[in-house]
C-alpha atoms as a PDB file:
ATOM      1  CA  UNK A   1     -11.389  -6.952  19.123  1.00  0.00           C
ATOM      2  CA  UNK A   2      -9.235  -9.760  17.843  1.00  0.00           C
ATOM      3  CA  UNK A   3      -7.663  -8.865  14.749  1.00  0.00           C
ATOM      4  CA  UNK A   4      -8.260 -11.780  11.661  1.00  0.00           C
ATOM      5  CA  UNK A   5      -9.656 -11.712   8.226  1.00  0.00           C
ATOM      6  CA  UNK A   6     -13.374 -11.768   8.845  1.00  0.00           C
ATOM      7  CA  UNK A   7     -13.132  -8.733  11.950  1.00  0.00           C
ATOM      8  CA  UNK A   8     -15.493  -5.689  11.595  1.00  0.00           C
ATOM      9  CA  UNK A   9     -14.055  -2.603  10.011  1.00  0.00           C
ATOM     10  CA  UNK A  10     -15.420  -0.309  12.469  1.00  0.00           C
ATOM     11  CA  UNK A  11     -12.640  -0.735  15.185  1.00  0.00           C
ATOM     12  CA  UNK A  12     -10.115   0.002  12.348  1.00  0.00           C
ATOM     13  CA  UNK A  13     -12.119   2.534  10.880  1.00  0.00           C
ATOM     14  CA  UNK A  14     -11.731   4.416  14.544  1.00  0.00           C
ATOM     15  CA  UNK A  15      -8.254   3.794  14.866  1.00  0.00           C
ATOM     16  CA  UNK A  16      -7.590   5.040  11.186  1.00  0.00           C
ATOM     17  CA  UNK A  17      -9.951   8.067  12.129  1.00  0.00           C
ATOM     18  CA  UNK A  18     -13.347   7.448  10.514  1.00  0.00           C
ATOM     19  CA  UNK A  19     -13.742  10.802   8.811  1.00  0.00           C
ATOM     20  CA  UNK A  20     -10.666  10.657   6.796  1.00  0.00           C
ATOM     21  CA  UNK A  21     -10.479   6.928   5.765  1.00  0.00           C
ATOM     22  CA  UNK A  22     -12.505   4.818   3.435  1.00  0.00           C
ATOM     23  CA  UNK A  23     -13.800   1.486   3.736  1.00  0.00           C
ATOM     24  CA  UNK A  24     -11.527  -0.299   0.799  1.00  0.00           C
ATOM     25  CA  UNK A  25      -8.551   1.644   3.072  1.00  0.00           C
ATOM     26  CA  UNK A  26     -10.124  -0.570   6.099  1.00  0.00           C
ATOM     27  CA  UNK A  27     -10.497  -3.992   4.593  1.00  0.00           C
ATOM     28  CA  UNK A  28      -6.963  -3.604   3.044  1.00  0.00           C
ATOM     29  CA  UNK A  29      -5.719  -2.919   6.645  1.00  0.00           C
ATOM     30  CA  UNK A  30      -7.518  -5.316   8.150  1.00  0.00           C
ATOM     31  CA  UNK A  31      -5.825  -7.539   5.083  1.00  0.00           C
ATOM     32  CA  UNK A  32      -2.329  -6.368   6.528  1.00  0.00           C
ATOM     33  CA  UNK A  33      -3.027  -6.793  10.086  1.00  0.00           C
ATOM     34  CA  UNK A  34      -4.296 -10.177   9.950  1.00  0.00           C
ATOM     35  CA  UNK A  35      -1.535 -11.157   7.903  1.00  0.00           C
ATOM     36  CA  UNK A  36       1.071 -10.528  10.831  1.00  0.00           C
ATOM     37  CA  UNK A  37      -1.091  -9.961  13.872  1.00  0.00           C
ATOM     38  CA  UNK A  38      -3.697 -12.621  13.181  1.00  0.00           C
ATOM     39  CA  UNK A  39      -5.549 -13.742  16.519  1.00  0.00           C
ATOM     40  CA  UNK A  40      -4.263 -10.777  18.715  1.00  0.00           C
ATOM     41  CA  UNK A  41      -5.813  -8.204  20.328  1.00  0.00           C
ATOM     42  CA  UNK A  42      -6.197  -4.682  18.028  1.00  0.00           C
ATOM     43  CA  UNK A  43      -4.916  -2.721  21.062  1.00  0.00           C
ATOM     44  CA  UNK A  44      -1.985  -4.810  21.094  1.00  0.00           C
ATOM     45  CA  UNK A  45      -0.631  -3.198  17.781  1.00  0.00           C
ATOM     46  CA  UNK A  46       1.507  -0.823  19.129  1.00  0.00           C
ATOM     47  CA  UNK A  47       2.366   2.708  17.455  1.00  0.00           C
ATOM     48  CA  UNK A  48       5.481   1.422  15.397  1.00  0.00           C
ATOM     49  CA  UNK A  49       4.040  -1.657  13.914  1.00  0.00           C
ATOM     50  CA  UNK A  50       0.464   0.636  13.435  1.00  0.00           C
ATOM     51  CA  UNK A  51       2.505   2.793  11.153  1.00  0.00           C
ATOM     52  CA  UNK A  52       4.546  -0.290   9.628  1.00  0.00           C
ATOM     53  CA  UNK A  53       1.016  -1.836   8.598  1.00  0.00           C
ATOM     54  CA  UNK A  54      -0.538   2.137   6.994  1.00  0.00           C
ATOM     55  CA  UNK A  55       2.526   1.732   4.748  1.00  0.00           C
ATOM     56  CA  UNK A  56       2.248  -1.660   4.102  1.00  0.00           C
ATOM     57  CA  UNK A  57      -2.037  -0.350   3.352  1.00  0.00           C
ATOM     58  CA  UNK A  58      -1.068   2.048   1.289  1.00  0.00           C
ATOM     59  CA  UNK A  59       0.895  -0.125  -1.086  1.00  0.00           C
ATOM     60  CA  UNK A  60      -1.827  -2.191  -1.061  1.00  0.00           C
ATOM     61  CA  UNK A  61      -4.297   0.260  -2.035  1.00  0.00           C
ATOM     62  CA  UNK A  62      -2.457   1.822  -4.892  1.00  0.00           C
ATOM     63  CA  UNK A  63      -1.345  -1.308  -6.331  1.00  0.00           C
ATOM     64  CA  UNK A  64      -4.247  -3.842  -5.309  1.00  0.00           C
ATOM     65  CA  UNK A  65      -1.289  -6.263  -4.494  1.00  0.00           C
ATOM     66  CA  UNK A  66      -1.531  -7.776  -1.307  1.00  0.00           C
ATOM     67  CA  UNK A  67       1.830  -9.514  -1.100  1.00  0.00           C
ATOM     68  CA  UNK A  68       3.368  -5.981  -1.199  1.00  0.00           C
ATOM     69  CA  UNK A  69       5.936  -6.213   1.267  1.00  0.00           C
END
């Protein structure tokens, strides 16, 4: 799955596990991965930049600002 602003959820949703994450905690990662890894494969995120991006999520979530850096 190429990663961009209009990809499905449900390959982040497995990635993020799908029991323990919610869909606004999907669209706001698929917010931060598009922003840096627009057009590229989703297995192509490798585990440091994955974690990078959950931070960058997370500040996101709680603050509803996507230019959280």
């Amino acid at each position: 799955m190429m990663i961009s602003h209009s990809m499905s959820l449900d390959p982040i949703l497995e990635r993020l596990g799908r029991e323990g994450a919610s869909l606004l905690e999907a669209e706001a990662m698929r917010g931060v991965l598009a922003e840096r890894f627009d057009g590229q494969p989703l297995d192509s995120v490798n585990e440091a930049d994955w974690l990078e991006a959950l931070g960058r999520m997370e500040a996101v979530k709680q603050t509803g600002n996507a230019g959280m850096k």
